[in-house]
Protein backbone atom coordinates (compact mmCIF):
# COMPACT_ATOMS: atom_id res chain seq x y z
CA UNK A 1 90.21 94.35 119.11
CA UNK A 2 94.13 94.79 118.80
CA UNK A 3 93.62 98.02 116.89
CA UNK A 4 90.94 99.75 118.38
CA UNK A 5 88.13 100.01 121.45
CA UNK A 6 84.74 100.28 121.32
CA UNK A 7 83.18 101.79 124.76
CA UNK A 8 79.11 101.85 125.58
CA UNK A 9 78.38 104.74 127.51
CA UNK A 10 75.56 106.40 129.03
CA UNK A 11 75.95 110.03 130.77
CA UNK A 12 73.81 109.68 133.25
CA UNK A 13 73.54 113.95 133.98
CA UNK A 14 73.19 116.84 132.09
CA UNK A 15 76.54 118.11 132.93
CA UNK A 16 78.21 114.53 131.62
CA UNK A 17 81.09 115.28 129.04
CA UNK A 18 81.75 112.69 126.22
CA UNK A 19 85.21 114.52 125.00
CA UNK A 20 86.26 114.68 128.70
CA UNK A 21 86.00 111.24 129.12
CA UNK A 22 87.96 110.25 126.57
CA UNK A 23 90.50 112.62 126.74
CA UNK A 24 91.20 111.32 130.71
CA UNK A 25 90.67 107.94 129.43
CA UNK A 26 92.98 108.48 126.80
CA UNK A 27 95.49 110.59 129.38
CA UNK A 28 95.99 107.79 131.66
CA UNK A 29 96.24 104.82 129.80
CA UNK A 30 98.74 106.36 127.28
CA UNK A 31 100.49 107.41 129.85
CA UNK A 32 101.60 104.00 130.77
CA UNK A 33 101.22 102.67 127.83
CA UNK A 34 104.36 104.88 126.75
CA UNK A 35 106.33 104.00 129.65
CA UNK A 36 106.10 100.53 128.62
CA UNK A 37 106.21 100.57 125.13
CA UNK A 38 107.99 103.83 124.61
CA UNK A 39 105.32 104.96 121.53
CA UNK A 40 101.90 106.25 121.66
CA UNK A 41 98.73 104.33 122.04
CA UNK A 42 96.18 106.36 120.83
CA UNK A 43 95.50 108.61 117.56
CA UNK A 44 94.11 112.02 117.75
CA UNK A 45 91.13 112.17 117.40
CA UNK A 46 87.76 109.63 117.77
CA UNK A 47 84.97 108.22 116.42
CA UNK A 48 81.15 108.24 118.38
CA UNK A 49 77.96 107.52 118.09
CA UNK A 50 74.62 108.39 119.58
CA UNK A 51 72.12 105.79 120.33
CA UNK A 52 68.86 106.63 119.53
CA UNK A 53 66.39 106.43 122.53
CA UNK A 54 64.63 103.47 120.98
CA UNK A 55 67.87 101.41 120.19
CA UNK A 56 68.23 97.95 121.90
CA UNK A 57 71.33 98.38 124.57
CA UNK A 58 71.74 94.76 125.24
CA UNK A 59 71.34 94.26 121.02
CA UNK A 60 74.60 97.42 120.77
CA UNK A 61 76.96 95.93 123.49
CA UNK A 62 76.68 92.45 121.85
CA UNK A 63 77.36 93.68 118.47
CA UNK A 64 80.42 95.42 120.27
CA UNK A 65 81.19 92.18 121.81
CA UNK A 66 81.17 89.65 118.82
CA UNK A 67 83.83 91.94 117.19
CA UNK A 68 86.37 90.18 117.95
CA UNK A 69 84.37 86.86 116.85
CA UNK A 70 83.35 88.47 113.26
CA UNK A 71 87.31 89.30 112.88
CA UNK A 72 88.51 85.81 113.62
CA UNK A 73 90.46 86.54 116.72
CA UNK A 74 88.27 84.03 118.59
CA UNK A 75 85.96 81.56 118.09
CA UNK A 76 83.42 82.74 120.85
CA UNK A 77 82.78 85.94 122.50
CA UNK A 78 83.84 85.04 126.01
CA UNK A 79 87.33 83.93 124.67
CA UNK A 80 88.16 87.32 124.00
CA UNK A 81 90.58 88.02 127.11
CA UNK A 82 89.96 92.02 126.44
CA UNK A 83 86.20 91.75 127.03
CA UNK A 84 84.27 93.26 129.60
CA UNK A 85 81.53 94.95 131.41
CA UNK A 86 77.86 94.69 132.57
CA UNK A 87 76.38 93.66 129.65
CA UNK A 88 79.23 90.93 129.21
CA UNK A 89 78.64 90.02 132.79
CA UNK A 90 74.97 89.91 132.90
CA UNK A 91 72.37 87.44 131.71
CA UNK A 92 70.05 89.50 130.76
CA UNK A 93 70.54 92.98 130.65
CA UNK A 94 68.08 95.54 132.81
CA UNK A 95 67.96 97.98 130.20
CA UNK A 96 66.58 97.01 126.50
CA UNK A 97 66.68 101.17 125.44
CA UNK A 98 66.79 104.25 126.54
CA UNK A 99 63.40 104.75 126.45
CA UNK A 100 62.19 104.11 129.70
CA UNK A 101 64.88 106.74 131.04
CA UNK A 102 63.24 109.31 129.35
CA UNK A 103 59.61 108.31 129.55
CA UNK A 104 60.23 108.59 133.26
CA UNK A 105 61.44 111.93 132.86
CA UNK A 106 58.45 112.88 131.15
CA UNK A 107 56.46 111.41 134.06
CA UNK A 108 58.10 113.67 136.57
């Protein structure tokens, strides 16, 4: 989208640190985003959302996807040039929820 991004992802240890993340995602690309533009790329602060475990992944990153689609930029996902990513990639993707991540945890 030419206002905004939309990012699907899963911290995969106990340590992982969603305001980290995007602060250094933030940090680099603004940086030369500036130097290029000469004004600022991103706002202060940031929306998120938590899955819940028994969300559909594959069912999330194609509603992320069609964005573009739903706001007329494009006429089909894949023409979006800003698109990306396993679930973009893939045919079918491996993992349909969380669930199984944390049933297998519970099997341990």
């Amino acid at each position: 989208m030419p206002d905004h991004l939309h990012v699907l992802a899963l911290g995969c240890e106990d340590s992982a640190n969603l305001l980290k993340f995007v602060q250094r995602i933030k940090q680099v690309t603004s940086f030369e985003y500036k130097q290029f533009a000469g004004r600022r790329l991103w706002q202060q602060s940031f929306y998120d959302r938590t899955l819940r475990v028994e969300e559909d992944l594959a069912e999330v990153a194609r509603y992320i996807f069609g964005n573009p689609t739903r706001a007329g930029l494009v006429s089909s996902d894949a023409q979006y040039p800003l698109s990306g990513g396993e679930y973009f990639e893939a045919d079918e993707a491996e993992a349909p929820s969380l669930l199984p991540i944390y049933q297998g945890e519970a099997d341990a």
